[in-house]
N, C-alpha and C. Protein backbone atom coordinates (compact mmCIF):
# COMPACT_ATOMS: atom_id res chain seq x y z
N UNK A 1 -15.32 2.89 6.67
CA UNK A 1 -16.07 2.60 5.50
C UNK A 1 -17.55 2.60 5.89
N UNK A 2 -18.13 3.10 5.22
CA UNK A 2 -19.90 3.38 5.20
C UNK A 2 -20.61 2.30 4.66
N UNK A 3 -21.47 1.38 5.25
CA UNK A 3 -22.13 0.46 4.85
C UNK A 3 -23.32 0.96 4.51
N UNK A 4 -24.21 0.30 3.76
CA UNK A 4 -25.79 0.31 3.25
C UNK A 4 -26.47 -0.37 2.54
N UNK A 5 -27.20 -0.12 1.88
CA UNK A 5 -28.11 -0.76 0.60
C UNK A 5 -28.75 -2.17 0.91
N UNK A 6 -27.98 -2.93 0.36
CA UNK A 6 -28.74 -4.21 1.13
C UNK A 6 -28.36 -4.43 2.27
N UNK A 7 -27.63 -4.20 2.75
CA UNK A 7 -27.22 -4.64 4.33
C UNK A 7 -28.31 -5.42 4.97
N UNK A 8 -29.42 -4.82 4.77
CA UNK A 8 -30.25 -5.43 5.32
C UNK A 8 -31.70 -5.96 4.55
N UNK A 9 -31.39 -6.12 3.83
CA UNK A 9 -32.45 -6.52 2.71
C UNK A 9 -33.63 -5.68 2.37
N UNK A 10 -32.88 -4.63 2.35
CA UNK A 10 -34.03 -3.49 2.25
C UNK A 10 -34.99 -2.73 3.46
N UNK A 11 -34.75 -3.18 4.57
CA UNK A 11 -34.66 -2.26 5.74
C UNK A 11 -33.88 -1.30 5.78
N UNK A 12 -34.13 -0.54 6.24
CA UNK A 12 -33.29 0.80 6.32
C UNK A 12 -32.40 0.57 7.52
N UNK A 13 -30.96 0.23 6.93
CA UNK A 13 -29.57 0.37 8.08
C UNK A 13 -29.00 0.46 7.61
N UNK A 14 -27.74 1.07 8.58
CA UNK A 14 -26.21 1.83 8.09
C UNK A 14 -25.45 1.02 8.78
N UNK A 15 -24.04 1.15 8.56
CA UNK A 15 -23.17 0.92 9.07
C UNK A 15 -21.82 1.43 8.97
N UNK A 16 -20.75 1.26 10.03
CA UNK A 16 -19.64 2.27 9.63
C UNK A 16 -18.45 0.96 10.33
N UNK A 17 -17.45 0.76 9.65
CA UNK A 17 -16.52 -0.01 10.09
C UNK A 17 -15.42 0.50 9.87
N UNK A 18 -14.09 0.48 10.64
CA UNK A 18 -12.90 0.84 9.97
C UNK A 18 -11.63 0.27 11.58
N UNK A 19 -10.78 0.51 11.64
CA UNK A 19 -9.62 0.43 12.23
C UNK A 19 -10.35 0.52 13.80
N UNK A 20 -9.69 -0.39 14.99
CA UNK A 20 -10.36 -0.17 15.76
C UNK A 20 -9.99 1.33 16.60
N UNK A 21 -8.44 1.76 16.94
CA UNK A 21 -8.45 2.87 17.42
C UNK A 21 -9.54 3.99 17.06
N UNK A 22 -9.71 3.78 15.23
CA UNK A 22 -10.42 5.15 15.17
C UNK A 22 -12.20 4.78 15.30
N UNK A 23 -12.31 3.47 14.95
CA UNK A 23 -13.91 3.11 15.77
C UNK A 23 -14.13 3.15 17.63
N UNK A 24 -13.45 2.82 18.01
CA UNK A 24 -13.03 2.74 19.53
C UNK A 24 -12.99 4.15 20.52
N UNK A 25 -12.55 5.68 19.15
CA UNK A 25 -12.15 6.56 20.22
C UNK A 25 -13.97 7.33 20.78
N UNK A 26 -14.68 7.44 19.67
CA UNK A 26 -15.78 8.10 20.44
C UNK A 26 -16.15 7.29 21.55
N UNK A 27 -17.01 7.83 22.69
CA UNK A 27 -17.27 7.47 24.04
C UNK A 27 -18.94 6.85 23.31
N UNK A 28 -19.97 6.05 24.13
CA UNK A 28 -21.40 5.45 23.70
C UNK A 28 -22.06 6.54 23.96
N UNK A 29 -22.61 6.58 22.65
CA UNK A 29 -23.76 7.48 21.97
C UNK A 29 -23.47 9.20 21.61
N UNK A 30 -21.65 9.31 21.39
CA UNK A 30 -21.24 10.42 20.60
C UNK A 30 -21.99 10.55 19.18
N UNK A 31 -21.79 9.08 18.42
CA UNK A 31 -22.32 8.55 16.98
C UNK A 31 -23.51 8.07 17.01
N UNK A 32 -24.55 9.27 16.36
CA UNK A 32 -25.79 8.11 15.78
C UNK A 32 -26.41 8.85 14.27
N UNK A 33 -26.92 7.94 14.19
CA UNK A 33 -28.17 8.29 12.81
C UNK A 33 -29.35 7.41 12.75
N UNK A 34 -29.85 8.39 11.84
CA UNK A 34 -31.04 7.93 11.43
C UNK A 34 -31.17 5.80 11.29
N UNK A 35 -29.85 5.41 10.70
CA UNK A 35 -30.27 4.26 10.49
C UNK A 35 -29.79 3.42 10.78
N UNK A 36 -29.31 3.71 12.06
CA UNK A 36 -28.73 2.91 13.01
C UNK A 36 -28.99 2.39 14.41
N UNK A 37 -29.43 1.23 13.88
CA UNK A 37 -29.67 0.31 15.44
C UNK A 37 -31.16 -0.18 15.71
N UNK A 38 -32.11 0.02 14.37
CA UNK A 38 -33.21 -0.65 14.80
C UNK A 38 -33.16 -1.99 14.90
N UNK A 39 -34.02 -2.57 15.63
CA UNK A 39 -33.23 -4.16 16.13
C UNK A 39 -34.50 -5.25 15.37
N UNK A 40 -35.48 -4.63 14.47
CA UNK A 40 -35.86 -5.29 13.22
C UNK A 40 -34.84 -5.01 11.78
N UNK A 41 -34.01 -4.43 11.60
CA UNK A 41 -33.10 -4.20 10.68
C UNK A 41 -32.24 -5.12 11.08
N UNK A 42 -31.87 -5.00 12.17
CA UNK A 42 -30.34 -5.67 12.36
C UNK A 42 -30.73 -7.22 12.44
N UNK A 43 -31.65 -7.45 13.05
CA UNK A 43 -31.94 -8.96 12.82
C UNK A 43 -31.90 -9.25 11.40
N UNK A 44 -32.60 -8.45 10.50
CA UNK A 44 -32.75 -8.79 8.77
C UNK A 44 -31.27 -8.99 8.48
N UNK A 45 -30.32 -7.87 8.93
CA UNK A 45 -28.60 -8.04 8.47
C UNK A 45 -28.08 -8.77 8.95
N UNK A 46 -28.43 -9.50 10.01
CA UNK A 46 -27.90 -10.73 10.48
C UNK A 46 -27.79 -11.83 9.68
N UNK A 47 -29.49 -12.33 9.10
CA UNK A 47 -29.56 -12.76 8.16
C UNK A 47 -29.04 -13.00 6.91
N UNK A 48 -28.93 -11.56 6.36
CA UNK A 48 -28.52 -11.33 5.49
C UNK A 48 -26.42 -11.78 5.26
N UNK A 49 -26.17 -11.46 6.21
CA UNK A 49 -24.84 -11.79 6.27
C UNK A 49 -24.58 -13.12 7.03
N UNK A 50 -25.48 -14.28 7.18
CA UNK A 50 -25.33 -15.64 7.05
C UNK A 50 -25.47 -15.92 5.89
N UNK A 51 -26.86 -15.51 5.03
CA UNK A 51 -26.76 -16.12 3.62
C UNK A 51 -25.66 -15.77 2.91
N UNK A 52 -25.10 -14.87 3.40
CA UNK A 52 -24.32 -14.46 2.33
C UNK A 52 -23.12 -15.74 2.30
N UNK A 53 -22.54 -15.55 3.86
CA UNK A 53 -21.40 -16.53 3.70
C UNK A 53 -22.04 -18.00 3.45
N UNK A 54 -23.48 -18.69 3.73
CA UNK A 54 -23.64 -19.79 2.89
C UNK A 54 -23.72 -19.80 1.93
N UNK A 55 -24.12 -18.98 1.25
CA UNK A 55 -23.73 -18.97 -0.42
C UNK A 55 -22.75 -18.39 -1.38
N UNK A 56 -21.69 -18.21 -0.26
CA UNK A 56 -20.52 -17.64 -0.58
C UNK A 56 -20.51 -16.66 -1.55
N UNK A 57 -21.30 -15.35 -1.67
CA UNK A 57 -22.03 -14.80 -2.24
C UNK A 57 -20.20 -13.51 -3.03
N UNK A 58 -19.44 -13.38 -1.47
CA UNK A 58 -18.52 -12.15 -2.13
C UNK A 58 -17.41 -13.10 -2.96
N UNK A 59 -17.30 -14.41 -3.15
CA UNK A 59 -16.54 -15.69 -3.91
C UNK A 59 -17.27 -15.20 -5.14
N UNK A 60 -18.74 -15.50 -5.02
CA UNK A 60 -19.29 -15.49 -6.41
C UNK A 60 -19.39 -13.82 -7.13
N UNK A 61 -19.15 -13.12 -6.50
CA UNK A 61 -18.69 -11.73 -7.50
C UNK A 61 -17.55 -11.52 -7.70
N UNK A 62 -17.02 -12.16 -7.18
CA UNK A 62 -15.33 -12.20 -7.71
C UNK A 62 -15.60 -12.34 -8.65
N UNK A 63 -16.41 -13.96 -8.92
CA UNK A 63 -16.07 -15.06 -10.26
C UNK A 63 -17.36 -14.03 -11.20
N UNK A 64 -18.31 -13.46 -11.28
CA UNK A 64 -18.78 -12.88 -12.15
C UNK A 64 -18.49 -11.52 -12.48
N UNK A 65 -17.40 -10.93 -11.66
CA UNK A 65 -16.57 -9.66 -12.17
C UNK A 65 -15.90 -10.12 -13.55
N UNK A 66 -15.30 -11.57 -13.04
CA UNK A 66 -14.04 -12.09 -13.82
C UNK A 66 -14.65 -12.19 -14.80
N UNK A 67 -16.27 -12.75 -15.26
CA UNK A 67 -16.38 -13.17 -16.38
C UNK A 67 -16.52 -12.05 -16.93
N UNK A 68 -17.69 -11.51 -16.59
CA UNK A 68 -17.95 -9.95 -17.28
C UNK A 68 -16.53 -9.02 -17.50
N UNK A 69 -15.74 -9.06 -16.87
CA UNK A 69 -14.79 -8.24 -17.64
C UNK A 69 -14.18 -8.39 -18.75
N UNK A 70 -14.15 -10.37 -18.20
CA UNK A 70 -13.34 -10.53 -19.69
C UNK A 70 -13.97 -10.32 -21.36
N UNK A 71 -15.31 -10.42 -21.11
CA UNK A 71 -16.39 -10.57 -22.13
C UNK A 71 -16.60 -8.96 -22.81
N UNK A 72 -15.98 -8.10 -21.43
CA UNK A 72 -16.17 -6.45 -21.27
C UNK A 72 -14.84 -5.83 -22.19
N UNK A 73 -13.63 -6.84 -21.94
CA UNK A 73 -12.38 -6.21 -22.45
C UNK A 73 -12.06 -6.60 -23.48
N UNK A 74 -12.96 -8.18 -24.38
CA UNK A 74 -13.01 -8.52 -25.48
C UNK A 74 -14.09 -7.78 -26.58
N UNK A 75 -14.95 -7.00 -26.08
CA UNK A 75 -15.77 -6.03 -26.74
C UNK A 75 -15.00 -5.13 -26.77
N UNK A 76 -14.43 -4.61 -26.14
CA UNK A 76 -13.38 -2.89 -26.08
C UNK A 76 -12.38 -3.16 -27.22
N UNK A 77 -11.70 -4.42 -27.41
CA UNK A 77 -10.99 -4.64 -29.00
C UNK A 77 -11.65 -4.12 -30.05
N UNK A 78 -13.30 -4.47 -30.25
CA UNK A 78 -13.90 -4.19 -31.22
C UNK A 78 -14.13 -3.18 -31.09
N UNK A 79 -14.95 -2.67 -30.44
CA UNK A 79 -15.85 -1.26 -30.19
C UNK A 79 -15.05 -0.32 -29.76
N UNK A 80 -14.35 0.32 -30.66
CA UNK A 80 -13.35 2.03 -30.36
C UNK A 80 -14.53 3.00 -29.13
N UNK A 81 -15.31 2.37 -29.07
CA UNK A 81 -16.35 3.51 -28.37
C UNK A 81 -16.24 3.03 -26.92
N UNK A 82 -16.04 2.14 -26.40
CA UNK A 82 -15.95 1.60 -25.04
C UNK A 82 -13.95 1.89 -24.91
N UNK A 83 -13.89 3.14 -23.90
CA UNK A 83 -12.97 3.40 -23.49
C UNK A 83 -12.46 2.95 -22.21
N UNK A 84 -13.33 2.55 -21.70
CA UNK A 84 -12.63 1.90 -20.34
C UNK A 84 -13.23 1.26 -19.84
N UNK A 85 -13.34 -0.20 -19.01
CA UNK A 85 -13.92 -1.25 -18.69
C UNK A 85 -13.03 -1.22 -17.01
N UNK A 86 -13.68 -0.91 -16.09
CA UNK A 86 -13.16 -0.65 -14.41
C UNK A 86 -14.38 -1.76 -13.43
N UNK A 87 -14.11 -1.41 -12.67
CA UNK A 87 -14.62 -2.10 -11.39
C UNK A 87 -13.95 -3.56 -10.66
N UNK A 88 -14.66 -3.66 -9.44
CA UNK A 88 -14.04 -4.45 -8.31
C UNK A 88 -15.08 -5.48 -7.94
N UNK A 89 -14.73 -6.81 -7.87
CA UNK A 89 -15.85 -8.00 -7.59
C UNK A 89 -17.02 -7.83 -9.01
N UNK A 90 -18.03 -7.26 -8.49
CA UNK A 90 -19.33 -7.47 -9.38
C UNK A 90 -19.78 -6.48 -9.42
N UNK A 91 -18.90 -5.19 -8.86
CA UNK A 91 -19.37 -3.51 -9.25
C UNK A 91 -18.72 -3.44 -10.37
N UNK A 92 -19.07 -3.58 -11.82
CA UNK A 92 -18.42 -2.68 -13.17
C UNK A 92 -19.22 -1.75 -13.94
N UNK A 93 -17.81 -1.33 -14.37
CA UNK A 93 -18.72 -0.59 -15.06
C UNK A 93 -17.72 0.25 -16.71
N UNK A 94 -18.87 0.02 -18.03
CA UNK A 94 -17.80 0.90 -19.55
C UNK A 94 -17.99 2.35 -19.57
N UNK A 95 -16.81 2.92 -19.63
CA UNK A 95 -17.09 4.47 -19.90
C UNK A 95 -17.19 4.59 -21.53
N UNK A 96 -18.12 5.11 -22.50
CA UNK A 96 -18.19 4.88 -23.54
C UNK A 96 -17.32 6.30 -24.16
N UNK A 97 -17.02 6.81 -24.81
CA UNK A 97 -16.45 7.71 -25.31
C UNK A 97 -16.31 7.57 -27.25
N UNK A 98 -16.11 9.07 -27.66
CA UNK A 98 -16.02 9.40 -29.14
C UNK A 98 -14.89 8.93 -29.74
N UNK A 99 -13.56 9.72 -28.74
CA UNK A 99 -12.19 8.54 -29.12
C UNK A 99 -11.62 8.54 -28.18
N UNK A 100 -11.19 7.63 -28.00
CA UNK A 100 -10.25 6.93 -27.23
C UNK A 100 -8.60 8.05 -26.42
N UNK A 101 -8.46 8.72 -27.41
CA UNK A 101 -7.55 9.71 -27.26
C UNK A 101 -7.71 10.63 -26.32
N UNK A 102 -8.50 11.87 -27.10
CA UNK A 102 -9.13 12.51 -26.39
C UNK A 102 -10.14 12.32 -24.93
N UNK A 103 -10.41 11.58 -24.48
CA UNK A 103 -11.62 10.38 -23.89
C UNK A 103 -12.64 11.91 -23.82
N UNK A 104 -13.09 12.23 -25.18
CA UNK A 104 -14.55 12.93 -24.96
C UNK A 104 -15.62 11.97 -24.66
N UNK A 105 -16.55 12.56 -23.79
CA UNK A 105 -17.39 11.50 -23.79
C UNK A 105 -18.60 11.27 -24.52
N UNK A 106 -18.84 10.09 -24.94
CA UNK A 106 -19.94 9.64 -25.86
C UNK A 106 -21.24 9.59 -25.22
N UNK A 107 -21.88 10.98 -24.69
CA UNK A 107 -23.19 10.63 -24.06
C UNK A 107 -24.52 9.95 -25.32
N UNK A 108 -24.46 10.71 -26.23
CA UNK A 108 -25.32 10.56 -27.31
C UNK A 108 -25.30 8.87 -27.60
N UNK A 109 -24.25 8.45 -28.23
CA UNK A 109 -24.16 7.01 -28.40
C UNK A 109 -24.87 6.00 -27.16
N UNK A 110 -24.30 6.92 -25.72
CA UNK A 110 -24.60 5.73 -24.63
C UNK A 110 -26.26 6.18 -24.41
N UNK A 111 -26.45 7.08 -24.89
CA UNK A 111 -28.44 6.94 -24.70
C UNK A 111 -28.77 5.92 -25.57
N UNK A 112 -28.46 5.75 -27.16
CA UNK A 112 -28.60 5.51 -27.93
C UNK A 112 -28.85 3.43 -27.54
N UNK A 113 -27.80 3.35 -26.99
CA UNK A 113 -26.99 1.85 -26.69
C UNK A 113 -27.95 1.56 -25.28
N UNK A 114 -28.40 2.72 -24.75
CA UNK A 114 -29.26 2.03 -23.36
C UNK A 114 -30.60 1.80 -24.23
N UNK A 115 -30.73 2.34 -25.52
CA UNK A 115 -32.08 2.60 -25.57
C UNK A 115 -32.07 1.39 -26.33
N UNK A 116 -31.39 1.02 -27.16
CA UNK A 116 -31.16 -0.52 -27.75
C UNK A 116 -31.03 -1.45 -26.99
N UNK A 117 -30.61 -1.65 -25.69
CA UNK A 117 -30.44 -2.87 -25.22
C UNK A 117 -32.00 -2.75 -24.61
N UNK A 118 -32.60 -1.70 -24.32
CA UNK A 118 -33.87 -2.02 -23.12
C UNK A 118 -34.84 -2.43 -24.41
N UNK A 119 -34.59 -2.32 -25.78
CA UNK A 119 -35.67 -3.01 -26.77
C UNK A 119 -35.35 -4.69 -26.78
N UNK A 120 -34.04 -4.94 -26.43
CA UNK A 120 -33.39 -6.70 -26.61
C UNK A 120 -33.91 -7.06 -24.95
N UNK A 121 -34.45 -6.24 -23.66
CA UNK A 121 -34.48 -6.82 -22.67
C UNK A 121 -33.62 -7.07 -21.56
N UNK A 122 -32.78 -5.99 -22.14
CA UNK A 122 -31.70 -5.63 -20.69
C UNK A 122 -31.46 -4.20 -20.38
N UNK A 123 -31.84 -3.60 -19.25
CA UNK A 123 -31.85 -2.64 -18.88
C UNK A 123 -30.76 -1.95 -18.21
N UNK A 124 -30.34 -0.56 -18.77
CA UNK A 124 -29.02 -0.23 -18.24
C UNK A 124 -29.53 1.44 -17.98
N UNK A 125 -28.96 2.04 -16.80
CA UNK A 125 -29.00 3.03 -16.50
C UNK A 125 -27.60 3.81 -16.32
N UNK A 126 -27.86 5.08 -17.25
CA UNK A 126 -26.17 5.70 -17.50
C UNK A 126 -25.73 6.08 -16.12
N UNK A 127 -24.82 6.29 -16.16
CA UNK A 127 -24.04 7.07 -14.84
C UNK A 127 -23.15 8.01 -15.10
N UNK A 128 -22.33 8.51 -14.38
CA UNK A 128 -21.05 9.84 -14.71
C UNK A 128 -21.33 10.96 -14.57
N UNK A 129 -20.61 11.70 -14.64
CA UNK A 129 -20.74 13.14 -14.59
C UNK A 129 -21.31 13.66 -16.14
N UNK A 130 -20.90 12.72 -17.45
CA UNK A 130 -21.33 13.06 -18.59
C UNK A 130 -22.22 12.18 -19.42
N UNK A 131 -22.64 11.17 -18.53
CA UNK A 131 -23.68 10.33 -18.29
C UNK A 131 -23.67 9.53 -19.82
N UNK A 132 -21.97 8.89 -19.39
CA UNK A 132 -21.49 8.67 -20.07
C UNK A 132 -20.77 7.31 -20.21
N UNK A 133 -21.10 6.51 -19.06
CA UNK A 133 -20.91 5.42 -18.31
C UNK A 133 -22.28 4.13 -17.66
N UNK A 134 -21.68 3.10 -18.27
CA UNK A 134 -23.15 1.86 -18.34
C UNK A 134 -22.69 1.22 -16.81
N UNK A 135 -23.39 0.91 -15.99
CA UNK A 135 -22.95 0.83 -14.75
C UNK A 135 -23.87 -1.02 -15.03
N UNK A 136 -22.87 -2.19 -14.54
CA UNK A 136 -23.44 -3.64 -14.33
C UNK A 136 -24.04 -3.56 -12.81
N UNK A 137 -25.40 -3.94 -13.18
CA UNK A 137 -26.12 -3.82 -11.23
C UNK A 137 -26.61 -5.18 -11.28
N UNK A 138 -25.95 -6.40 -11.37
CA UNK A 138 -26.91 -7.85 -11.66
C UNK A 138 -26.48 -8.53 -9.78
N UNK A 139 -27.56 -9.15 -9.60
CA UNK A 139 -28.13 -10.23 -8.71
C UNK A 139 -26.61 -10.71 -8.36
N UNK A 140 -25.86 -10.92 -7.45
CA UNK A 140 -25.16 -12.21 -7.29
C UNK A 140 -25.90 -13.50 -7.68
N UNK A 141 -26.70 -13.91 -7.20
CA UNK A 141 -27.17 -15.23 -7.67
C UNK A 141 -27.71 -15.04 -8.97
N UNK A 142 -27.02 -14.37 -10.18
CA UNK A 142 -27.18 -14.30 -11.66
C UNK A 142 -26.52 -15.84 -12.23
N UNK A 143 -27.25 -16.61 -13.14
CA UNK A 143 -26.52 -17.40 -13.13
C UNK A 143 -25.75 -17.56 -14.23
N UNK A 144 -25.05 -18.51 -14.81
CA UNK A 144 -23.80 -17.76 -15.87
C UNK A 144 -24.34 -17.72 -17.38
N UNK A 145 -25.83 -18.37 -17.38
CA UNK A 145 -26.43 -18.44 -18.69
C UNK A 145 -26.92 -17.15 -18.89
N UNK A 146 -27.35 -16.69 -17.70
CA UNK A 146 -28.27 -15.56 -17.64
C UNK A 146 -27.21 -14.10 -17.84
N UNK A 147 -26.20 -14.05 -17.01
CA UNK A 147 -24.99 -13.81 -17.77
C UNK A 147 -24.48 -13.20 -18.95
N UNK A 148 -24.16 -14.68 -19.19
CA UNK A 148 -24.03 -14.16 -21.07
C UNK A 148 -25.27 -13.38 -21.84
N UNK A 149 -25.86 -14.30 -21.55
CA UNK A 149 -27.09 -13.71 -22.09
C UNK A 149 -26.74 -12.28 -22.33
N UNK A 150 -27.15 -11.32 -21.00
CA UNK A 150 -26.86 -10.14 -20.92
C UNK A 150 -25.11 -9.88 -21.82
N UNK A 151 -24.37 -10.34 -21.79
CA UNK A 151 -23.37 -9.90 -22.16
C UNK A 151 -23.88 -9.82 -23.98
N UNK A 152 -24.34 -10.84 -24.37
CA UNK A 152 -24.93 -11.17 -25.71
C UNK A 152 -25.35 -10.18 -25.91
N UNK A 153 -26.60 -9.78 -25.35
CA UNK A 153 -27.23 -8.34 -25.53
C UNK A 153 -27.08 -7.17 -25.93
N UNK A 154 -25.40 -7.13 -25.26
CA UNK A 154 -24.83 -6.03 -25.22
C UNK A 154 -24.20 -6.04 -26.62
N UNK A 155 -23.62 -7.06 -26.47
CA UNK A 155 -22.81 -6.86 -27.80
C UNK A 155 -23.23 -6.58 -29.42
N UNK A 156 -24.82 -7.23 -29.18
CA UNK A 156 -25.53 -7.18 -30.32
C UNK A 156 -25.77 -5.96 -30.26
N UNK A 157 -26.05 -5.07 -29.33
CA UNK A 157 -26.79 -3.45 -29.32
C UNK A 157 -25.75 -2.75 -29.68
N UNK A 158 -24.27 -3.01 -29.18
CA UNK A 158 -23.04 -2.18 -29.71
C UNK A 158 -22.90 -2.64 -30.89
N UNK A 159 -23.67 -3.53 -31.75
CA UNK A 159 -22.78 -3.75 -33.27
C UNK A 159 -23.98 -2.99 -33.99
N UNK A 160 -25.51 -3.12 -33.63
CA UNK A 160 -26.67 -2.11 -33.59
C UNK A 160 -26.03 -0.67 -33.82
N UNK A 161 -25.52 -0.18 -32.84
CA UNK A 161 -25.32 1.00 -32.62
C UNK A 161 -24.34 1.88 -33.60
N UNK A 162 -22.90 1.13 -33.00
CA UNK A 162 -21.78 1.49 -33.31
C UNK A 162 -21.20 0.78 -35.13
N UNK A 163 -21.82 -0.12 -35.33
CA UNK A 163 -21.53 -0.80 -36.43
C UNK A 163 -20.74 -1.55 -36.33
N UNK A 164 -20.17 -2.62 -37.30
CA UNK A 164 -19.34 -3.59 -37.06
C UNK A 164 -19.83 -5.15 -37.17
């Protein structure tokens, strides 16, 4: 598995973890890159992966996957246009679509719905191949007012949008 992004709080480092046979078989210094092994990065990821476990940070995207989905899969009752509600911990994300059947995808609507929520103050950037998908990118330390909030947002921009 390929590590990155924050790893290090915005220093530039990689990382690669997996099974030890198949980490174990190259011999030292078969594997390198660009962003691996500066020892001002790795001190930052050190860091970074103490705070994490003091603030039990991968606990708390569990618990804000959980909320947001549920808030995600109680909008998908209403809104025929949100076809699928996916993701793992605190990566989610709605694929919006025309119908549900067919799953054409609803790019038009989801410009429409980014462009409404960034007037209410929450900013969403599409994703997909038909750029057709609202991708959740919030803070772990989001807190659950702040949260809803955003979930609020949403829902008001999909009744904006979609009607209802």
């Amino acid at each position: 598995m390929a590590i990155a992004k924050s790893l290090a709080a915005g220093f530039p480092l990689s990382a690669v973890t997996g099974r030890a046979e198949v980490m174990d078989a190259p011999a030292p210094g078969e594997i390198g890159g660009t962003y691996g092994g500066n020892p001002v990065a790795c001190a930052a990821a050190l860091q970074v992966i103490d705070i994490m476990k003091e603030e039990a940070l991968p606990e708390r995207a569990n618990w804000i996957g959980s909320v947001l989905t549920g808030r995600l899969k109680e909008m998908q009752e209403k809104y025929p246009v949100i076809g699928d509600v996916r993701g793992l911990g605190a990566m989610i994300a709605i694929e919006l679509v025309n119908d549900r059947k067919t799953k054409e995808p609803a790019k038009e609507i989801t410009s429409r719905l980014t462009a409404e929520c960034y007037k209410r103050g929450l900013i969403f950037l599409s994703a997909g191949i038909y750029s057709n998908v609202l991708r959740f990118l919030m803070p772990l330390v989001i807190t659950e007012s702040e949260l809803n909030q955003a979930a609020d947002i949403l829902e008001t921009s999909l009744q904006e949008v979609c009607g209802s």
